[in-house]
PDB file of N, CA and C in Angstrom:
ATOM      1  N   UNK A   1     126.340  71.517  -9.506  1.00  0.00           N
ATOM      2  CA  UNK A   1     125.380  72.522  -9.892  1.00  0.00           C
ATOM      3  C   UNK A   1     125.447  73.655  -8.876  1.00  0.00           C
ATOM      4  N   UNK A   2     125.405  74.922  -9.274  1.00  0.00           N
ATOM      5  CA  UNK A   2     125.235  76.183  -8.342  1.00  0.00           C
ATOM      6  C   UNK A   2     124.693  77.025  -8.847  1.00  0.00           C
ATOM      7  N   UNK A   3     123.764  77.173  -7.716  1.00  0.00           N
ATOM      8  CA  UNK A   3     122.516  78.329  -8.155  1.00  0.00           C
ATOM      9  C   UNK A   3     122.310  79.311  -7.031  1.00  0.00           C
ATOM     10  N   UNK A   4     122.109  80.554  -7.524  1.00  0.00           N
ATOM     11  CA  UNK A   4     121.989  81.430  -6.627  1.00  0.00           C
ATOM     12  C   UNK A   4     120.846  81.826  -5.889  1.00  0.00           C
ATOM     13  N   UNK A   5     120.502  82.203  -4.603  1.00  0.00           N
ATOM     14  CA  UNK A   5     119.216  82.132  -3.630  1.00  0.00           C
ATOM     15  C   UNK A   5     119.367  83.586  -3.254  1.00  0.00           C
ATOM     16  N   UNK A   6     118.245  84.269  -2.908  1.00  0.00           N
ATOM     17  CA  UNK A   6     117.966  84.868  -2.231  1.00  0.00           C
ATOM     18  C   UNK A   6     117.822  84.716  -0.491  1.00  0.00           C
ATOM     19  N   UNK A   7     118.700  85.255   0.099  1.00  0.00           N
ATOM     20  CA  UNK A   7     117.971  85.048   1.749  1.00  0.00           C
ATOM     21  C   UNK A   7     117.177  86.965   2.218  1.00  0.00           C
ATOM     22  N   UNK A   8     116.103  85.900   2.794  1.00  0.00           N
ATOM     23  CA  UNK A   8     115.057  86.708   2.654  1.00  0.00           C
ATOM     24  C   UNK A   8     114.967  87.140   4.212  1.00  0.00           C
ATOM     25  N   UNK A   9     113.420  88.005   4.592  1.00  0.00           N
ATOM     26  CA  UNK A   9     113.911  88.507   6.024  1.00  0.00           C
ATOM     27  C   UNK A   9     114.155  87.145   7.213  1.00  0.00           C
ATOM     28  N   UNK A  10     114.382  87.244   8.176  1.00  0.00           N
ATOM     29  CA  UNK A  10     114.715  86.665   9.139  1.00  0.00           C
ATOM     30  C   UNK A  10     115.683  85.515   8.521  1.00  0.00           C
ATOM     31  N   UNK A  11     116.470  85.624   7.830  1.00  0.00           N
ATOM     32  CA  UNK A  11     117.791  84.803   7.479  1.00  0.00           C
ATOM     33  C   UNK A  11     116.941  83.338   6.264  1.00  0.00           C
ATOM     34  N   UNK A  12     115.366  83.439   5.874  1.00  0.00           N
ATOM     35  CA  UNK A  12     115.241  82.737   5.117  1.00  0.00           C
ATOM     36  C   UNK A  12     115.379  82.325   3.449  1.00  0.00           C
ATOM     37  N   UNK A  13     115.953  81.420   3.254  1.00  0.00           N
ATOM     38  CA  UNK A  13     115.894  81.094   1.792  1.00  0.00           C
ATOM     39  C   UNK A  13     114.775  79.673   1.588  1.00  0.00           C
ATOM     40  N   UNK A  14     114.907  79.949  -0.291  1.00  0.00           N
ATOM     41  CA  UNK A  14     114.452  78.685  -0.633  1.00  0.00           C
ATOM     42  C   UNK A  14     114.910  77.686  -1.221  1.00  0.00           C
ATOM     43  N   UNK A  15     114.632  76.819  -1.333  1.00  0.00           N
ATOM     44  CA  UNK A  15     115.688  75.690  -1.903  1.00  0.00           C
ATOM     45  C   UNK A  15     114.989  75.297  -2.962  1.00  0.00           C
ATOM     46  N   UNK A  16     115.699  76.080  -4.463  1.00  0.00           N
ATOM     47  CA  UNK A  16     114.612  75.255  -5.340  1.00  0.00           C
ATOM     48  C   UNK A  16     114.399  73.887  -5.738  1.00  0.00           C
ATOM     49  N   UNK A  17     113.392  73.754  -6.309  1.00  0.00           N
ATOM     50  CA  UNK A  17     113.063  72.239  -6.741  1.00  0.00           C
ATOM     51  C   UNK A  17     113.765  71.783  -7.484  1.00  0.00           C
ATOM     52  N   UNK A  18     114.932  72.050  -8.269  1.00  0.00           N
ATOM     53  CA  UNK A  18     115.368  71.347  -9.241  1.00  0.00           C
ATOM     54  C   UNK A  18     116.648  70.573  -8.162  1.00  0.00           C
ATOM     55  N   UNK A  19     117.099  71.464  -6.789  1.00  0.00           N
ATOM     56  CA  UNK A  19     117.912  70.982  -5.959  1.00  0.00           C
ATOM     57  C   UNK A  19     117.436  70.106  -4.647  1.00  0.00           C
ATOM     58  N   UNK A  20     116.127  70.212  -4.015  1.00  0.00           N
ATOM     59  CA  UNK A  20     115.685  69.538  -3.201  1.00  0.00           C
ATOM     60  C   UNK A  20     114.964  68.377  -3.735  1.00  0.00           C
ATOM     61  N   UNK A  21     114.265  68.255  -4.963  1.00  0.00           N
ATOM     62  CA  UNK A  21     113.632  66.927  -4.777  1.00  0.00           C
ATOM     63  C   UNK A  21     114.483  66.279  -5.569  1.00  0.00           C
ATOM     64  N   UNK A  22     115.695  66.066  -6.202  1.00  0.00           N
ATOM     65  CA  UNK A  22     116.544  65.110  -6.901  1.00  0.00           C
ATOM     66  C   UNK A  22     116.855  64.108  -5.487  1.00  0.00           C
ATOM     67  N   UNK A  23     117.402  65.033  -4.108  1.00  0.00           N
ATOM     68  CA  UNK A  23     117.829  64.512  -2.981  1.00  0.00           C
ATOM     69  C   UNK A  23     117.067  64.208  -1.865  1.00  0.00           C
ATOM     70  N   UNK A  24     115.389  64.017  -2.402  1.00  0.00           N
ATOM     71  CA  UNK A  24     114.368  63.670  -1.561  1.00  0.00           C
ATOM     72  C   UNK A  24     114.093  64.421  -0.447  1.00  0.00           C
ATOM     73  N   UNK A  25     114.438  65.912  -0.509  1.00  0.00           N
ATOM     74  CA  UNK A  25     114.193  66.274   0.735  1.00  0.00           C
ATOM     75  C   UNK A  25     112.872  66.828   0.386  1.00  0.00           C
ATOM     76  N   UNK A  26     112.293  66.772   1.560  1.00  0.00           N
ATOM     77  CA  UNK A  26     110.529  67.167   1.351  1.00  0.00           C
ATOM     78  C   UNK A  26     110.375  68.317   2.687  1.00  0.00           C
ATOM     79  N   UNK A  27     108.887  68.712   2.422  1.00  0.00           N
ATOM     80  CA  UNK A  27     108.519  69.666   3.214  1.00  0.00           C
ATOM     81  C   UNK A  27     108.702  68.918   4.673  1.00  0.00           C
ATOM     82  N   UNK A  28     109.101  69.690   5.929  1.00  0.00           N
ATOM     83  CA  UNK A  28     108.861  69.146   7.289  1.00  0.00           C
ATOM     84  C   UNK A  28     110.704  68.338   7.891  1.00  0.00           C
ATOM     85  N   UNK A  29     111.390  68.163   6.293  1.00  0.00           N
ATOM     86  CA  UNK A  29     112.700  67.904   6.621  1.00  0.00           C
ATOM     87  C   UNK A  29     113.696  68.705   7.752  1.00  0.00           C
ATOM     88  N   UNK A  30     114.307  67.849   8.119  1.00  0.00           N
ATOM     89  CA  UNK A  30     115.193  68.747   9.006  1.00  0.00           C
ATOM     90  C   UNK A  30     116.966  68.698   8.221  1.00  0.00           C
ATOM     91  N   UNK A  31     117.189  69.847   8.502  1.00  0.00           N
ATOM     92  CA  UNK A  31     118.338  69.567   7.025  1.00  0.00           C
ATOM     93  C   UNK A  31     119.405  69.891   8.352  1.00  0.00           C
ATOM     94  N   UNK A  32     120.730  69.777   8.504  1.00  0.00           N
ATOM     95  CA  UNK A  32     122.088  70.310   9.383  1.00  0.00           C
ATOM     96  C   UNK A  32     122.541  71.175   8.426  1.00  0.00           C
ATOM     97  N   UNK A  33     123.088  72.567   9.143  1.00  0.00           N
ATOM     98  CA  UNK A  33     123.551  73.911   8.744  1.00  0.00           C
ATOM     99  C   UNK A  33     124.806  74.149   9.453  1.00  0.00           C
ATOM    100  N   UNK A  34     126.430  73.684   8.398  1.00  0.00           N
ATOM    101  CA  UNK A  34     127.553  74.261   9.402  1.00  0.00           C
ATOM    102  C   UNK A  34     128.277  75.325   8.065  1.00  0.00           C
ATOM    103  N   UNK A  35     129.049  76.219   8.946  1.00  0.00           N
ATOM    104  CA  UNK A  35     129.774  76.994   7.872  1.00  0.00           C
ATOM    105  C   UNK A  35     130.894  75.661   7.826  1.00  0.00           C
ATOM    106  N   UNK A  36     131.701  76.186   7.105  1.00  0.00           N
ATOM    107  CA  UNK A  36     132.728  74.983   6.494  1.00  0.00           C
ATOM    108  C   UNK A  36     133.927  76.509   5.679  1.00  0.00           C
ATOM    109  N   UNK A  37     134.408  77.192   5.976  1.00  0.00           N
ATOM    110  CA  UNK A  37     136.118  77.700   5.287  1.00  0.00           C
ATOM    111  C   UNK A  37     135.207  78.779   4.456  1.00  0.00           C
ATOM    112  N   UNK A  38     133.990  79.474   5.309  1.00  0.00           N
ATOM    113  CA  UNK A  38     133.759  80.901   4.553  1.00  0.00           C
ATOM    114  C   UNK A  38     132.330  79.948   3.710  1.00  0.00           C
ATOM    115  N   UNK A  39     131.997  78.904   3.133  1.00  0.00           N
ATOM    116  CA  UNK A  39     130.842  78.230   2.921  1.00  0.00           C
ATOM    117  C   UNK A  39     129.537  78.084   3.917  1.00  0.00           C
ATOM    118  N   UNK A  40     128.754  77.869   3.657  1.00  0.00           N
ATOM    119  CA  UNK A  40     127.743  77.114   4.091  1.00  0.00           C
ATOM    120  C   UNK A  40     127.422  75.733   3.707  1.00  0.00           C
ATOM    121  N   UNK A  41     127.079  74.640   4.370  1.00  0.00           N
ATOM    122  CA  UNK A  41     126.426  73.462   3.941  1.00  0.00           C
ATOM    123  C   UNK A  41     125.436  72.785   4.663  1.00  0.00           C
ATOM    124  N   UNK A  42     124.597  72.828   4.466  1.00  0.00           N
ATOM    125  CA  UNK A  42     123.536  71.906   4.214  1.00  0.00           C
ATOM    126  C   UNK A  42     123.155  70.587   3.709  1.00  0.00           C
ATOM    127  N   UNK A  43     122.971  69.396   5.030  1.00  0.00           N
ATOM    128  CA  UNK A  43     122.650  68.571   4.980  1.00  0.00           C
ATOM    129  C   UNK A  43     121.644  67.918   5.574  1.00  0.00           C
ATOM    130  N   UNK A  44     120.846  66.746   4.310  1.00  0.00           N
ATOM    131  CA  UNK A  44     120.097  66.379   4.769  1.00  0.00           C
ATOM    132  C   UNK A  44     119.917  65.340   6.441  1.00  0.00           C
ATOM    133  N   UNK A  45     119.247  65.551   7.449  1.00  0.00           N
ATOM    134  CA  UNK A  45     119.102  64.673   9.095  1.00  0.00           C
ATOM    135  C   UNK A  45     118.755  63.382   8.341  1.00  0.00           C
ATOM    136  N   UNK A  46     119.392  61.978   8.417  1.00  0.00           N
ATOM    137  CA  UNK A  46     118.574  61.250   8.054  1.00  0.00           C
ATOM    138  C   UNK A  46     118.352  60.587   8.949  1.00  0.00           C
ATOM    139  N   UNK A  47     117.700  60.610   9.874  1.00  0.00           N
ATOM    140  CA  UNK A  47     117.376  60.003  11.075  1.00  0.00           C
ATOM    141  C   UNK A  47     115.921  59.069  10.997  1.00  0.00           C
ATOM    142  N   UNK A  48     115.872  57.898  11.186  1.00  0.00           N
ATOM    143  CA  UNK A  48     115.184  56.509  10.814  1.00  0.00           C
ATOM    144  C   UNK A  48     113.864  56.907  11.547  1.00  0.00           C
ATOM    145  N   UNK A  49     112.619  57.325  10.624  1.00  0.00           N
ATOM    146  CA  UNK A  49     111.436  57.662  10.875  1.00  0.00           C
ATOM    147  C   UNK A  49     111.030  56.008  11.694  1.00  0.00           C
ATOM    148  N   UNK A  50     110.567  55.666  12.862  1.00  0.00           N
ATOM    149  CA  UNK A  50     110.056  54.207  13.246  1.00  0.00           C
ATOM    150  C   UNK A  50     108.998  54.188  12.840  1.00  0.00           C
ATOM    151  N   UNK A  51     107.958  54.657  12.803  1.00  0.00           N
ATOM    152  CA  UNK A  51     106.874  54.603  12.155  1.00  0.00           C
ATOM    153  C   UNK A  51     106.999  54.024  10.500  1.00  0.00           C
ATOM    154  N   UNK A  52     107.416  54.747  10.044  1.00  0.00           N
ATOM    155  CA  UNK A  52     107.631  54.447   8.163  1.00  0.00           C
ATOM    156  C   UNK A  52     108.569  52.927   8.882  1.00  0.00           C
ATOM    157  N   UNK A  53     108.955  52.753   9.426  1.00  0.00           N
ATOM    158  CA  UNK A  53     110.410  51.781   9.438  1.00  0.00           C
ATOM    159  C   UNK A  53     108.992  50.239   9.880  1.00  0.00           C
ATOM    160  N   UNK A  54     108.357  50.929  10.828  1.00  0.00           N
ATOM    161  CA  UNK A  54     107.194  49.718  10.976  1.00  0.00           C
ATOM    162  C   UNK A  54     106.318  49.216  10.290  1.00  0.00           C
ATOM    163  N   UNK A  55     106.396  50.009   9.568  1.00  0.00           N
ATOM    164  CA  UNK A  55     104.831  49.960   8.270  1.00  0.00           C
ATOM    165  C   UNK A  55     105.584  49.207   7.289  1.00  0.00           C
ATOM    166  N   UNK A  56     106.824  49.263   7.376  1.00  0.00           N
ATOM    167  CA  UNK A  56     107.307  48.282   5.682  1.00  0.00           C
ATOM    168  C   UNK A  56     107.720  47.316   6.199  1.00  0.00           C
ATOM    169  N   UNK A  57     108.097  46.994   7.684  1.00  0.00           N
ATOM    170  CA  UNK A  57     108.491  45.523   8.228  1.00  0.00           C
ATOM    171  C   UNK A  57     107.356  44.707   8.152  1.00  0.00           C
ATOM    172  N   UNK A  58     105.978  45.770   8.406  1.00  0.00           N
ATOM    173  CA  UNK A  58     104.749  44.749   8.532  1.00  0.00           C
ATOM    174  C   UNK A  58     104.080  44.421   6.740  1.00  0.00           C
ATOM    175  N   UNK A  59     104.616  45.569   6.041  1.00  0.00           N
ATOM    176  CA  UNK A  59     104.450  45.281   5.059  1.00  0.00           C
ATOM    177  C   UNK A  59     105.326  43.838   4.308  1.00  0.00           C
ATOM    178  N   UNK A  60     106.529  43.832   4.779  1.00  0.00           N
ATOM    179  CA  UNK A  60     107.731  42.582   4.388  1.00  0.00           C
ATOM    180  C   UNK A  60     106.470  41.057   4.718  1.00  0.00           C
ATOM    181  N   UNK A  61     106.511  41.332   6.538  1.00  0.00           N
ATOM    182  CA  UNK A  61     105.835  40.276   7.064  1.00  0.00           C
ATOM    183  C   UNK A  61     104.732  39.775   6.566  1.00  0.00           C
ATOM    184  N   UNK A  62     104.242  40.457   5.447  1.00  0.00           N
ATOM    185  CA  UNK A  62     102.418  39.973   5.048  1.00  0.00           C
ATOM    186  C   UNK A  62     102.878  39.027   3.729  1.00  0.00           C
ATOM    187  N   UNK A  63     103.928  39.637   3.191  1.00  0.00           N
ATOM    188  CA  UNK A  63     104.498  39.078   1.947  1.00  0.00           C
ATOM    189  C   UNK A  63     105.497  37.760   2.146  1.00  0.00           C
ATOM    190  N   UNK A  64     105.586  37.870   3.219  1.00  0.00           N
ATOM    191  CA  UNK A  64     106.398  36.501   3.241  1.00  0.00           C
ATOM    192  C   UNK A  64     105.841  35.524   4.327  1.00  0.00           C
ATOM    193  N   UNK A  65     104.402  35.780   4.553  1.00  0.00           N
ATOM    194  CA  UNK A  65     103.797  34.909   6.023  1.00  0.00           C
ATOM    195  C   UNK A  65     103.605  33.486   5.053  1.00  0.00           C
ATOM    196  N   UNK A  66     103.475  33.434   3.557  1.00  0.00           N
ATOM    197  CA  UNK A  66     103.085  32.360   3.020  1.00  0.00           C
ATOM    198  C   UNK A  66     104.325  31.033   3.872  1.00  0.00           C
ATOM    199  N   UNK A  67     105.421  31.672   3.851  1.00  0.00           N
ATOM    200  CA  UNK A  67     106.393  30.624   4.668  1.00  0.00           C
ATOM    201  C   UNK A  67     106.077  30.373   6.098  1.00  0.00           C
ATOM    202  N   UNK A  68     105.865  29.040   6.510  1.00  0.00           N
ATOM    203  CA  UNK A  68     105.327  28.779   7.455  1.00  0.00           C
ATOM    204  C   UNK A  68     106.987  28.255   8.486  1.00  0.00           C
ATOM    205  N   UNK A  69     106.754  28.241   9.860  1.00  0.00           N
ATOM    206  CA  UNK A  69     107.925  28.062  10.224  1.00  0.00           C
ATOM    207  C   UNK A  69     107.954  26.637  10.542  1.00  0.00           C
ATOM    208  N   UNK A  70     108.867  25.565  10.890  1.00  0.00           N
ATOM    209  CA  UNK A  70     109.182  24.457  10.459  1.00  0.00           C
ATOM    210  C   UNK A  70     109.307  23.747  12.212  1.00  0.00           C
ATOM    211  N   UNK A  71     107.612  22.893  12.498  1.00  0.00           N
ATOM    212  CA  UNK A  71     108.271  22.557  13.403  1.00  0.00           C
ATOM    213  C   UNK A  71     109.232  21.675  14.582  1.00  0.00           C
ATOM    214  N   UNK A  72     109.596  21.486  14.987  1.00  0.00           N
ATOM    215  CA  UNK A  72     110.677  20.658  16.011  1.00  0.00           C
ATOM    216  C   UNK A  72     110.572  19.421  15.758  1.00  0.00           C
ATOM    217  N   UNK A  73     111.564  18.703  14.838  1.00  0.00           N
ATOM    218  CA  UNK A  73     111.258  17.332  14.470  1.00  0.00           C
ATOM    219  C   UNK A  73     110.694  16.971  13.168  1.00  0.00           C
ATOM    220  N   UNK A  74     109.721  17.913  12.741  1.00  0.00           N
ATOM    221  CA  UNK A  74     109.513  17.949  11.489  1.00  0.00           C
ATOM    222  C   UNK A  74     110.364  17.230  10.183  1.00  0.00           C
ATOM    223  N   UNK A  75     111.454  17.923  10.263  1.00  0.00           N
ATOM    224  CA  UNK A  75     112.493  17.522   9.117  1.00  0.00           C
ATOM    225  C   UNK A  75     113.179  16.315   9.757  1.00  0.00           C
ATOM    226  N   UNK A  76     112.998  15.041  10.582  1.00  0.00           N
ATOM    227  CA  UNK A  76     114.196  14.243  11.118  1.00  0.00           C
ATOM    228  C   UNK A  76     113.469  13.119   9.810  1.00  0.00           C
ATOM    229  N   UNK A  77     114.563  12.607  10.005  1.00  0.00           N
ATOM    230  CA  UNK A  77     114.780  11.367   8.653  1.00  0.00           C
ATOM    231  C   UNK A  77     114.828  11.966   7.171  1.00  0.00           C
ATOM    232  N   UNK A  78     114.938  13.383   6.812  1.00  0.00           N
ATOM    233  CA  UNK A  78     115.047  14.127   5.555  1.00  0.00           C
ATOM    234  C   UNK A  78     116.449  13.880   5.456  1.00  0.00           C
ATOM    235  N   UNK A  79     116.096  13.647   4.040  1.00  0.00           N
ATOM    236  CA  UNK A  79     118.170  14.124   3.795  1.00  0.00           C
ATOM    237  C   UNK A  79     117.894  14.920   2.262  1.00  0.00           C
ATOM    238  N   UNK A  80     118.839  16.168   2.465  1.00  0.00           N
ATOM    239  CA  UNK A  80     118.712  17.007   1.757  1.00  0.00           C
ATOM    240  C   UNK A  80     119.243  16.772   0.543  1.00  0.00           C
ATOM    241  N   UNK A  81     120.380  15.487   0.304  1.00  0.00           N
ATOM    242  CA  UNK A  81     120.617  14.519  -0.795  1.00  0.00           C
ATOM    243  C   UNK A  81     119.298  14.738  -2.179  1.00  0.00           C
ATOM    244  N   UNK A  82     118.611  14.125  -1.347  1.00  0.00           N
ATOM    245  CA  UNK A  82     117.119  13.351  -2.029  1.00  0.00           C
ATOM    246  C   UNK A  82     116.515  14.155  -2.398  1.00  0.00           C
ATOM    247  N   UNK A  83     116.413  15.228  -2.185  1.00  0.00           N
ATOM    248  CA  UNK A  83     115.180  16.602  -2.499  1.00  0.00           C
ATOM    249  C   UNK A  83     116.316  16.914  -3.943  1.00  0.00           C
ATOM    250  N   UNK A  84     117.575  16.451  -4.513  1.00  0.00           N
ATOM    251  CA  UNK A  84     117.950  17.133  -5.742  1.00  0.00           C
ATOM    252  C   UNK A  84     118.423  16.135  -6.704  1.00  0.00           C
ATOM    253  N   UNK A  85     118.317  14.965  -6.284  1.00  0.00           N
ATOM    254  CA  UNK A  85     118.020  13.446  -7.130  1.00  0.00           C
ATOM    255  C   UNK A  85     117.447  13.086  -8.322  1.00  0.00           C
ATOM    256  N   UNK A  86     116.419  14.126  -8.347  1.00  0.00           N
ATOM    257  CA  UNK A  86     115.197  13.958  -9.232  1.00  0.00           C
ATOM    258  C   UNK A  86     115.439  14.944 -10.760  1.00  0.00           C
TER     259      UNK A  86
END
């Protein structure tokens, strides 16, 4: 797709919506700007927000705390045979 922009004063353009939100870029993004053979390109930084990255580990962890961890000795005299016997 190619669409044409205006750059406006101090070297700004806009990126319309039909091209930024297909590729999730949102307001506050930091995008990389190299020429490339007389081009420009623009790419999205995707650099691993920790915050968002913590909130869905703790989100994982709430969803799977029902598994309890197994402890030391617990399983001796099991044989894993027997649990598919039946």
């Amino acid at each position: 797709m190619t669409l044409g922009v205006e750059v406006r004063k101090k070297g700004y353009m806009i990126i319309p919506k039909s091209v930024h939100e297909p590729m999730g870029i949102r307001e506050g993004d930091t995008l990389s700007i190299k020429g490339d053979n007389g081009r420009l390109v623009l790419e999205p930084d995707r650099r691993v927000d920790i915050s968002y990255l913590t909130e869905k580990l703790e989100e994982h962890r709430e969803r799977v705390s029902y598994a309890r961890k197994v402890k030391l000795g617990e399983l001796a005299g099991s044989v894993l045979e027997e649990e598919f016997d039946s």
